[in-house]
N, C-alpha and C. Protein backbone atom coordinates (compact mmCIF):
# COMPACT_ATOMS: atom_id res chain seq x y z
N UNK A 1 0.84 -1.17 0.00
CA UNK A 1 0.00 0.00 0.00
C UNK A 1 0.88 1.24 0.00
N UNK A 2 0.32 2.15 -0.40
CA UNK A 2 0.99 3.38 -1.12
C UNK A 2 0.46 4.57 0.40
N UNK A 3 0.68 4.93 1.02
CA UNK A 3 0.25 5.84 2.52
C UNK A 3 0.06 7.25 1.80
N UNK A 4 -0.29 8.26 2.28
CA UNK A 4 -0.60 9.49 1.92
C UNK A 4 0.97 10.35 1.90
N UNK A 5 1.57 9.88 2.66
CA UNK A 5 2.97 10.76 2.79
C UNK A 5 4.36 10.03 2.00
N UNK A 6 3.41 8.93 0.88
CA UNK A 6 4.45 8.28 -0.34
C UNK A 6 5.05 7.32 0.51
N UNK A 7 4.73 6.91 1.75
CA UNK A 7 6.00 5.52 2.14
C UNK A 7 4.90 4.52 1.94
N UNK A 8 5.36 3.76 1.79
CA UNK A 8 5.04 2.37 0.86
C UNK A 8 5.12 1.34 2.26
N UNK A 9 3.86 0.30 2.39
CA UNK A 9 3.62 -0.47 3.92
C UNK A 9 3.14 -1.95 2.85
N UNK A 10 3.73 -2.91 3.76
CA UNK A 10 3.85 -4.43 2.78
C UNK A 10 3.29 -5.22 4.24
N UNK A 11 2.39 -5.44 3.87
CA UNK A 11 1.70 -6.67 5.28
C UNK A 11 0.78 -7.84 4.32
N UNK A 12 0.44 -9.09 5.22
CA UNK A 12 -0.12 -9.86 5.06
C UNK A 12 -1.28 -10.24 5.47
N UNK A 13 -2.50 -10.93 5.06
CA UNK A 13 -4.08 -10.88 5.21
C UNK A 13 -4.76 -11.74 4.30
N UNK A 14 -5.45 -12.40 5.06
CA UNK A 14 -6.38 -13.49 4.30
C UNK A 14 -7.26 -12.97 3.72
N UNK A 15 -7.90 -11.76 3.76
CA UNK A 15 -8.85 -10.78 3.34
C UNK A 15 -8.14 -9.78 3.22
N UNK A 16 -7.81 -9.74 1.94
CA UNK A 16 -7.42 -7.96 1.94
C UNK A 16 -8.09 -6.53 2.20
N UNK A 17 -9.10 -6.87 1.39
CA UNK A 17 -10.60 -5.96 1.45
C UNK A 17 -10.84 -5.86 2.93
N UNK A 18 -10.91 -6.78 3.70
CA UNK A 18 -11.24 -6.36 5.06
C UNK A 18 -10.12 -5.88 6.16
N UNK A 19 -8.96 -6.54 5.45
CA UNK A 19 -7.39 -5.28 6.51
C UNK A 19 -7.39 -4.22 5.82
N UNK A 20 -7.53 -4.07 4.64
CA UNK A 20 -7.57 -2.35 4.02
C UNK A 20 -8.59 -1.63 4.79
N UNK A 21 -10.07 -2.40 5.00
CA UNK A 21 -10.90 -1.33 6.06
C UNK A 21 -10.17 -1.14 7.53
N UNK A 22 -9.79 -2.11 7.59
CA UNK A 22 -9.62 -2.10 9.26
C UNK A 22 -8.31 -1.23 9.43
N UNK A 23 -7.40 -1.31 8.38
CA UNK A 23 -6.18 0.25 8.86
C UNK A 23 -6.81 1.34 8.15
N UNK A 24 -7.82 1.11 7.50
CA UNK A 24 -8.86 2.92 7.49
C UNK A 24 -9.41 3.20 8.54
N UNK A 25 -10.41 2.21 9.00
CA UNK A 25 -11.12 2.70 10.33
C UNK A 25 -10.79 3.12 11.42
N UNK A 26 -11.27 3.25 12.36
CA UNK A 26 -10.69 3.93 13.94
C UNK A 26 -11.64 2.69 14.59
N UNK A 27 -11.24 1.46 14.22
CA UNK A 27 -11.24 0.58 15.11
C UNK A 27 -10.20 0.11 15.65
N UNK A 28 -9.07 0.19 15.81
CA UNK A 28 -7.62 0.33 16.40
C UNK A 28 -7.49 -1.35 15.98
N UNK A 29 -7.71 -1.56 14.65
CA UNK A 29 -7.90 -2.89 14.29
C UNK A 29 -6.20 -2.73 13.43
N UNK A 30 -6.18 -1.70 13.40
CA UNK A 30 -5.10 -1.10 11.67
C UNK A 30 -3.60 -1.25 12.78
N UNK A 31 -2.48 -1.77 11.49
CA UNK A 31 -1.35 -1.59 11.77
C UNK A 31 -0.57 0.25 12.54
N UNK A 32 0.16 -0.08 13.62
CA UNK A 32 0.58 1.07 14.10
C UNK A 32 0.89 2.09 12.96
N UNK A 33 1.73 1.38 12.34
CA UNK A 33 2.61 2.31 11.62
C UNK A 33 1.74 3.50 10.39
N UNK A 34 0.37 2.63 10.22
CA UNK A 34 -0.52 3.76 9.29
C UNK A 34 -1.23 4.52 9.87
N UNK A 35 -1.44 4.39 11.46
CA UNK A 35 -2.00 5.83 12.14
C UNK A 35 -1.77 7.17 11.73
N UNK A 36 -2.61 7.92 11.21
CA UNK A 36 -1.86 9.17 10.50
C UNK A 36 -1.65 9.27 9.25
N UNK A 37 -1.35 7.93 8.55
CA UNK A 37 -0.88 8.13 6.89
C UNK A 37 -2.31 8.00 6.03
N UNK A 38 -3.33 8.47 6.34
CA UNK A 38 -4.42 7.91 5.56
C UNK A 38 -4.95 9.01 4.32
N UNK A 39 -5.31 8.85 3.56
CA UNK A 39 -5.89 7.94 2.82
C UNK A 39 -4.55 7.00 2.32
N UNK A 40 -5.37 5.15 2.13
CA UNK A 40 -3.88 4.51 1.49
C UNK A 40 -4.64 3.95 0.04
N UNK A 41 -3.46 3.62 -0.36
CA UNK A 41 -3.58 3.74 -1.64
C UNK A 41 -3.21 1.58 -2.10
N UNK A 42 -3.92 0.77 -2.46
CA UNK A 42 -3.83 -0.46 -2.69
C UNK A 42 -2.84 -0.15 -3.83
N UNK A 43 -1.53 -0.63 -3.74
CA UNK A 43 -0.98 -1.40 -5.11
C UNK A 43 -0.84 -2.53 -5.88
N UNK A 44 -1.29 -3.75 -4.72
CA UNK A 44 -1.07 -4.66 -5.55
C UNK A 44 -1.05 -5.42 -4.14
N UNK A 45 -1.70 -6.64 -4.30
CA UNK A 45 -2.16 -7.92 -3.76
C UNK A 45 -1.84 -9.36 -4.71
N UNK A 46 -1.27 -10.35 -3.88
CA UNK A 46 -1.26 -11.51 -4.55
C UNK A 46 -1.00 -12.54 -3.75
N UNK A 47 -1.72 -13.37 -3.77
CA UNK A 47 -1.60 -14.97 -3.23
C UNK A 47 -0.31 -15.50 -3.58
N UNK A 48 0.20 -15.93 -2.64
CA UNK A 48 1.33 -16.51 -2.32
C UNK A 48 1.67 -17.59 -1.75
N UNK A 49 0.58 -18.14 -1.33
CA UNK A 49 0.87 -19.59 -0.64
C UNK A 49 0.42 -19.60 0.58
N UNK A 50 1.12 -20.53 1.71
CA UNK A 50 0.31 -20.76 2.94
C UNK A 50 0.75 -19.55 4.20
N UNK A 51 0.38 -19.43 4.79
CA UNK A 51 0.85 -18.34 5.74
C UNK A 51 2.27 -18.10 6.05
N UNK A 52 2.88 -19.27 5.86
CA UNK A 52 4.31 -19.46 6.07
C UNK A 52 5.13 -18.77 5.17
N UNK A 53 5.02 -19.05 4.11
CA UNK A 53 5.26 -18.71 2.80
C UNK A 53 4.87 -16.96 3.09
N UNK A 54 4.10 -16.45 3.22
CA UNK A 54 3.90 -15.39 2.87
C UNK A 54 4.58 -14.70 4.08
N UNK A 55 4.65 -14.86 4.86
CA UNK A 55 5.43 -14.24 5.95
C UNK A 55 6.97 -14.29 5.84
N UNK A 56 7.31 -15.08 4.92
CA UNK A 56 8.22 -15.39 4.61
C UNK A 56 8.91 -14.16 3.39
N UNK A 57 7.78 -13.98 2.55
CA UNK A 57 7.86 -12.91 1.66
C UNK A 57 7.54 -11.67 1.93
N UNK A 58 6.87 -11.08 2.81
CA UNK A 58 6.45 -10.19 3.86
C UNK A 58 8.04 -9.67 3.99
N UNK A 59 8.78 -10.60 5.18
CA UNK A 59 10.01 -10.47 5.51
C UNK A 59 11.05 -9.90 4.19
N UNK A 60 11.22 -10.89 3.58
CA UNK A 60 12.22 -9.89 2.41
C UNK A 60 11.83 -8.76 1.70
N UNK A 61 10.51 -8.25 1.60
CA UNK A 61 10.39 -7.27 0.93
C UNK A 61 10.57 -6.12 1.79
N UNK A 62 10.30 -6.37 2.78
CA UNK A 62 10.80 -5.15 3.88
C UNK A 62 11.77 -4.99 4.26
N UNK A 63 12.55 -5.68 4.33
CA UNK A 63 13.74 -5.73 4.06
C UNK A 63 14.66 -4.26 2.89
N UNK A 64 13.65 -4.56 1.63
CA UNK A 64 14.41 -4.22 0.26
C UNK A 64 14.32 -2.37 0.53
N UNK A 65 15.20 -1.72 0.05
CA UNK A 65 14.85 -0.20 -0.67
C UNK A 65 13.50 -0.32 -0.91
N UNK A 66 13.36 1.13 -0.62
CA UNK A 66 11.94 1.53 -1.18
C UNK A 66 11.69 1.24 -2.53
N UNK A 67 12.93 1.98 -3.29
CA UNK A 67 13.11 2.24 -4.95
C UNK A 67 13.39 0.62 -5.44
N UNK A 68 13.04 -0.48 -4.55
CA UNK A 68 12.80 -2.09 -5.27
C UNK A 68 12.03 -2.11 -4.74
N UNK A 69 10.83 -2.14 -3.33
CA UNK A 69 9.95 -2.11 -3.40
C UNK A 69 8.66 -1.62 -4.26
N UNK A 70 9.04 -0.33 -4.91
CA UNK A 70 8.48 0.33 -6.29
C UNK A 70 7.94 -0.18 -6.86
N UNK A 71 9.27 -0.80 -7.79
CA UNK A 71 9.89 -1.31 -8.80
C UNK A 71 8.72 -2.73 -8.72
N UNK A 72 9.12 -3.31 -6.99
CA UNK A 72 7.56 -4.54 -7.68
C UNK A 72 6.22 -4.93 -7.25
N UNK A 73 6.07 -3.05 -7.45
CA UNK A 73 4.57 -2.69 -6.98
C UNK A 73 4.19 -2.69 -8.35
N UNK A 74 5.33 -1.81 -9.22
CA UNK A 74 4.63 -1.32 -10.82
C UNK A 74 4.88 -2.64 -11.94
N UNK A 75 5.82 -3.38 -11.42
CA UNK A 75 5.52 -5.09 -12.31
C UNK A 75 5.58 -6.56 -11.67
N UNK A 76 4.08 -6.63 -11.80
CA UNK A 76 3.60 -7.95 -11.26
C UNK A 76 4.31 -9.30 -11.25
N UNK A 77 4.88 -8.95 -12.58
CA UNK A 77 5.87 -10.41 -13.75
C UNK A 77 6.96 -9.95 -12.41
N UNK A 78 7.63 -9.50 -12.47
CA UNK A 78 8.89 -9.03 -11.72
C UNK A 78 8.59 -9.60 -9.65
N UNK A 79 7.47 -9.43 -9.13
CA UNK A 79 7.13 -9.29 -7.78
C UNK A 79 6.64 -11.30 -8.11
N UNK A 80 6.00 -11.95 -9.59
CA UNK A 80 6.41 -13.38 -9.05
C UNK A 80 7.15 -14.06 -9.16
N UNK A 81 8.32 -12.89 -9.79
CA UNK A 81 9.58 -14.05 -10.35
C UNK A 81 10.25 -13.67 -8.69
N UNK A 82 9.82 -12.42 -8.34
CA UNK A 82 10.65 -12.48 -6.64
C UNK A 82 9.82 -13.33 -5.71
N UNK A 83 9.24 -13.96 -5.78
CA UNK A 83 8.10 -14.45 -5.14
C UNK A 83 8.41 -16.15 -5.04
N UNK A 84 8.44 -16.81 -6.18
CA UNK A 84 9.01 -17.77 -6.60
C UNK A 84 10.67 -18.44 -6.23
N UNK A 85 11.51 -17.12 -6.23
CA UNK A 85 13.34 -17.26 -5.84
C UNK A 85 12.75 -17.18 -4.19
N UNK A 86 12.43 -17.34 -3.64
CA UNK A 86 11.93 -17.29 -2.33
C UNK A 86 12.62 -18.43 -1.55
N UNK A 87 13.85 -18.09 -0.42
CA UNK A 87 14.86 -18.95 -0.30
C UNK A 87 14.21 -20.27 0.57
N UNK A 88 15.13 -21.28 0.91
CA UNK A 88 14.07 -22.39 1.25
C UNK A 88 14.52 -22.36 2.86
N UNK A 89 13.62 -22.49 3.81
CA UNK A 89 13.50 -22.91 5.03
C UNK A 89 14.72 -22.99 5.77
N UNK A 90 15.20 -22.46 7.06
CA UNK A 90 16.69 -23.14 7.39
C UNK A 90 16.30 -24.01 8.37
């Protein structure tokens, strides 16, 4: 998600549609960090596998620069070929 003040927030949700309401609302349902940044802006959602997996991908993208986070907000092809290299378990 794209925040009102341009920083870019990467979380995970079995319902997207319903964590996008819940860090809009003032049900103190929403991640800390978007208190304040609202209106947000959806870039891009995609199934990824089992919770594991996605927490897993969660982790490296937050990890990355903003300016590669961007990069695979604006190409999908690009965010499943990073999606896929997804290192294996230690």
């Amino acid at each position: 998600m794209r925040c009102s003040d341009g920083t870019l927030y990467t979380g995970i949700a079995t319902d997207v549609s319903r964590r996008l309401t819940e860090h809009e609302g003032a049900t103190g349902r929403g991640a800390k960090y978007l208190r304040g940044k609202l209106p947000l802006e959806l870039l891009l959602a995609r199934v990824v596998g089992t919770r594991e997996v996605a927490l897993r991908v969660e982790h490296r993208i937050k990890r990355l620069p903003r300016a590669r986070k961007a990069e695979l907000a604006r190409d999908a092809a690009l965010l499943d070929r990073f999606v896929a290299a997804r290192p294996t378990p230690t």
